[in-house]
C-alpha atoms as a PDB file:
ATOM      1  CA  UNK A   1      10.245 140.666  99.876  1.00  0.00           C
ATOM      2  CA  UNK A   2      11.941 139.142 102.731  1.00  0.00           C
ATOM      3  CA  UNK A   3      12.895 140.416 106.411  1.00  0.00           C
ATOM      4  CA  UNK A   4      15.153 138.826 108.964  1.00  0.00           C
ATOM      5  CA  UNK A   5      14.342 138.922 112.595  1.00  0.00           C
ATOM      6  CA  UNK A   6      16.841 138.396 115.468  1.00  0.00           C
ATOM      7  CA  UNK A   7      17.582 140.199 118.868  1.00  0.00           C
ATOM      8  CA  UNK A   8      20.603 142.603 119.978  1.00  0.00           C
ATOM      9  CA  UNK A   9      21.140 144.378 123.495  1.00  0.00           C
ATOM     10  CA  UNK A  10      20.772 140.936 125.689  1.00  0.00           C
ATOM     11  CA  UNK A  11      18.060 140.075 123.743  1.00  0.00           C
ATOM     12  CA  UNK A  12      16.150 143.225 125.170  1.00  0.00           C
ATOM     13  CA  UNK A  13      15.819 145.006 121.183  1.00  0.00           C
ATOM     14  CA  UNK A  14      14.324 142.966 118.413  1.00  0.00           C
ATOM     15  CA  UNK A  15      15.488 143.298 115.202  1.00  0.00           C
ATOM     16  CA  UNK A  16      13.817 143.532 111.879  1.00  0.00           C
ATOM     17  CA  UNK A  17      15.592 144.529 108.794  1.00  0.00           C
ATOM     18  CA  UNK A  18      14.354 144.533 104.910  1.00  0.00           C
ATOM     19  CA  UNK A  19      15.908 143.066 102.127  1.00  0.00           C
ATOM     20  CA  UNK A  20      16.905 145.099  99.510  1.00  0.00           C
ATOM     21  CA  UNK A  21      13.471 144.869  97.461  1.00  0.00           C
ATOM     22  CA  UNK A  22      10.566 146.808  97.014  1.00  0.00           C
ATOM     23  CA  UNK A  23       8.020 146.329  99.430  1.00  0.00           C
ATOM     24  CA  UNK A  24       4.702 144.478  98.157  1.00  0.00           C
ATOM     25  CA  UNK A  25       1.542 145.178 100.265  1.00  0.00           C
ATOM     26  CA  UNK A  26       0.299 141.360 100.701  1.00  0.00           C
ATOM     27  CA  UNK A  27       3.929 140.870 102.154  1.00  0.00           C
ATOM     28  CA  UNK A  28       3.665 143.178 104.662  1.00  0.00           C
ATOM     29  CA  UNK A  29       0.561 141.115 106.581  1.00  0.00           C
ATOM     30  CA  UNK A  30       2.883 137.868 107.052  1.00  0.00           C
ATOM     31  CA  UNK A  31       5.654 140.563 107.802  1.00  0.00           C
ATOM     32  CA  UNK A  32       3.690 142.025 110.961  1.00  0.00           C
ATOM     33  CA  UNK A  33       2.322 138.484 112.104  1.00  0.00           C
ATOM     34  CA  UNK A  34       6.024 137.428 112.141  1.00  0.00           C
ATOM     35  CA  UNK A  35       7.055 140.559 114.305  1.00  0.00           C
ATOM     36  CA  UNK A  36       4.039 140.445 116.549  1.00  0.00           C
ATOM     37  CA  UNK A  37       5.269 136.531 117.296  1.00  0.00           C
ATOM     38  CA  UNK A  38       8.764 137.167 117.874  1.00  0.00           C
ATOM     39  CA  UNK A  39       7.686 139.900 120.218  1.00  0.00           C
ATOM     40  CA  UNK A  40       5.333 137.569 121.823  1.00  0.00           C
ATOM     41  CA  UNK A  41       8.137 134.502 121.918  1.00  0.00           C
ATOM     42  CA  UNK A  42      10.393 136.641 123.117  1.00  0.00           C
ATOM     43  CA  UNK A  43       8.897 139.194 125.226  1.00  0.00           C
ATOM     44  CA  UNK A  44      10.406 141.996 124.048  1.00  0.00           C
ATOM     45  CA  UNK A  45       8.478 145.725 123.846  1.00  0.00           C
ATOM     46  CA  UNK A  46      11.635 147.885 121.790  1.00  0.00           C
ATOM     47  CA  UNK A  47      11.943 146.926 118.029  1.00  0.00           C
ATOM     48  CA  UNK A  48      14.378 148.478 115.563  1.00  0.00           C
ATOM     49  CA  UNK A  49      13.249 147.768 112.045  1.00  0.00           C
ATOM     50  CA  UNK A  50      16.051 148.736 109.468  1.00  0.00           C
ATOM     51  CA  UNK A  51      14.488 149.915 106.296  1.00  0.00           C
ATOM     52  CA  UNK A  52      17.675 151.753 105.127  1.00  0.00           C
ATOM     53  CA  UNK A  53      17.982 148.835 102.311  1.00  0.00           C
ATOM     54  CA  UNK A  54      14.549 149.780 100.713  1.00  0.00           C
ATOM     55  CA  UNK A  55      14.983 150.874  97.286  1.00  0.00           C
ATOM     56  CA  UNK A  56      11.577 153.021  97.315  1.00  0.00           C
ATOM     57  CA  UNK A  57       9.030 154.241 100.452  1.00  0.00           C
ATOM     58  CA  UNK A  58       6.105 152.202 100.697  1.00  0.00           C
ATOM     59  CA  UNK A  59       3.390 154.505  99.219  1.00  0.00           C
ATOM     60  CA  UNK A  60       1.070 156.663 101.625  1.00  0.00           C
ATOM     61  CA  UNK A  61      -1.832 154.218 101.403  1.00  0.00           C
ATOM     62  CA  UNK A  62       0.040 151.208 102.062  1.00  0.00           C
ATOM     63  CA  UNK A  63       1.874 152.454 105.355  1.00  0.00           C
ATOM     64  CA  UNK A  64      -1.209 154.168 106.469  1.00  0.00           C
ATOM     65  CA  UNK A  65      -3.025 150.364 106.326  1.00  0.00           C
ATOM     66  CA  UNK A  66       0.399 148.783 107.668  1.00  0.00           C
ATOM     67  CA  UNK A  67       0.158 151.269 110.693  1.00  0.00           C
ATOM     68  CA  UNK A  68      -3.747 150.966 111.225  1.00  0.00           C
ATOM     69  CA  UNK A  69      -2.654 147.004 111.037  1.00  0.00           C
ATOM     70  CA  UNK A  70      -0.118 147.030 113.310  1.00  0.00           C
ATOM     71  CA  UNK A  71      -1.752 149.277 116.227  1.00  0.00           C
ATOM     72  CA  UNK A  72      -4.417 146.214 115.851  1.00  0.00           C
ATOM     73  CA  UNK A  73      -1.856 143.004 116.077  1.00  0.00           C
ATOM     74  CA  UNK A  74       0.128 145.036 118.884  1.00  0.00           C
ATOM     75  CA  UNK A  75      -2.052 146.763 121.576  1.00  0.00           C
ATOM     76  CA  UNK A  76       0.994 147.170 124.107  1.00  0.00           C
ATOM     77  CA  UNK A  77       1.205 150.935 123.744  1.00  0.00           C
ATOM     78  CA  UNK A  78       4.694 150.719 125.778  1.00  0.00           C
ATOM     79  CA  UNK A  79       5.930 149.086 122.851  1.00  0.00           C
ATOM     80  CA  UNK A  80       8.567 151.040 120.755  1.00  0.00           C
ATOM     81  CA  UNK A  81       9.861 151.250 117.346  1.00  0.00           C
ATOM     82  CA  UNK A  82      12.613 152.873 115.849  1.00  0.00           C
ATOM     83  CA  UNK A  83      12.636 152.893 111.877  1.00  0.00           C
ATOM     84  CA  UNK A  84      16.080 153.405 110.192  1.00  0.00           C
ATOM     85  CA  UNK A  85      15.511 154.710 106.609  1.00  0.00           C
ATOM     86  CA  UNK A  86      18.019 155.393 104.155  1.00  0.00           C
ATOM     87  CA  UNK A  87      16.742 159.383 104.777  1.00  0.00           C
ATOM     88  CA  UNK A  88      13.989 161.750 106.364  1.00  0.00           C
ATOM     89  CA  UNK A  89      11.651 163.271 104.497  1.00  0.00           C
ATOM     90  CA  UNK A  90       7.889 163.347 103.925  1.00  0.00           C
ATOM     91  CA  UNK A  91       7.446 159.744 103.691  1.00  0.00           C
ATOM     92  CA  UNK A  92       9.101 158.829 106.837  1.00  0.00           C
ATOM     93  CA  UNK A  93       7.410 162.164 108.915  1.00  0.00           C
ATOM     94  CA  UNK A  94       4.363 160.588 107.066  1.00  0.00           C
ATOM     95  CA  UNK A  95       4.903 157.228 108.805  1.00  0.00           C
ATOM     96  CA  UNK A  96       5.676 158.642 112.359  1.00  0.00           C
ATOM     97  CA  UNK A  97       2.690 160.942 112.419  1.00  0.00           C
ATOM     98  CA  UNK A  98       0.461 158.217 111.391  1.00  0.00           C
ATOM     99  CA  UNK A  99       1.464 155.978 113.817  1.00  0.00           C
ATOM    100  CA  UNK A 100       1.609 158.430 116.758  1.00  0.00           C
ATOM    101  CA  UNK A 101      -1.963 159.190 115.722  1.00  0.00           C
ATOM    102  CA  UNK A 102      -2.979 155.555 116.393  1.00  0.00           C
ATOM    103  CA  UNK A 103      -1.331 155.528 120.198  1.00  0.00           C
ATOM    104  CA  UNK A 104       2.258 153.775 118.922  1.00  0.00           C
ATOM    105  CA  UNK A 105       5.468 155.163 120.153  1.00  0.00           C
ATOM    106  CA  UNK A 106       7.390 155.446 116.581  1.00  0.00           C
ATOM    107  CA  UNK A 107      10.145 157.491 115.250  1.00  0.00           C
ATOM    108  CA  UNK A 108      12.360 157.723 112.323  1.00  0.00           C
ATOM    109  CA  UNK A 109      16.407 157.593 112.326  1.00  0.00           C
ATOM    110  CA  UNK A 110      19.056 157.997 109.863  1.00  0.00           C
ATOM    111  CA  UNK A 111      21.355 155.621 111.616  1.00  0.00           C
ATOM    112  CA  UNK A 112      21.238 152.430 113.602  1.00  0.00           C
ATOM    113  CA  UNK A 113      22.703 153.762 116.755  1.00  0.00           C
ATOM    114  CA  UNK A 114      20.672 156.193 117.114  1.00  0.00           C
ATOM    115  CA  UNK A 115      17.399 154.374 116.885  1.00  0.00           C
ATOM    116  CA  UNK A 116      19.179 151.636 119.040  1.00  0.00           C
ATOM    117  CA  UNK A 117      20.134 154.055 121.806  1.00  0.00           C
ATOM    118  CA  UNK A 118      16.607 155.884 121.604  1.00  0.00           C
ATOM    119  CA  UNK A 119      14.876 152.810 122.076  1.00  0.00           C
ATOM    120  CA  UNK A 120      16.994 151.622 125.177  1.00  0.00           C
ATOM    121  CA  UNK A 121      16.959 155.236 126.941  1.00  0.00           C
END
């Protein structure tokens, strides 16, 4: 399970987006640590991860630790994240409640733009 990391917007929005493969919990800890220094390197607070490629959710147990592993690496609470999934449904309200819970500023899109123009509003 691979992701690819780059910037759009001036280099203001970071970019993560998910291969097409299933997503393996032990992946996901080198996943955030990459993120959370390409933040850092960058100094950049708005991150648009594109999980539309994902052939299946994550299960609930698995985000739920992602989330509770992420509010850890990344205490800047002014940091947001927009999530485009191939849909909305439980999973992804499932995600966004569970990270709101834990302080982050997260929501769920359909499509690119939209996540891209929420997060630079």
């Amino acid at each position: 399970m691979g992701i690819e990391i780059s910037t759009v917007e001036n280099g203001t929005v970071l970019t993560v987006r998910y291969d097409a493969e299933p997503v393996e919990p032990h992946d996901l800890a080198a996943q955030r640590q990459q993120v959370a220094d390409a933040m850092a390197r960058h100094a950049i607070r708005r991150v648009l991860v594109d999980a539309s490629a994902l052939p299946v959710f994550p299960d609930p147990l698995t985000v739920l630790e992602h989330i509770d592993q992420l509010a850890t690496l990344v205490r800047d609470r002014e940091t947001r994240w927009a999530v485009v999934c191939s849909a909305l449904g439980e999973d992804e309200r499932f995600l966004e409640d569970s990270a709101v819970n834990r302080g982050l500023k997260l929501k769920c899109f359909v499509a690119t733009d939209e996540g891209l123009a929420w997060l630079i509003e």
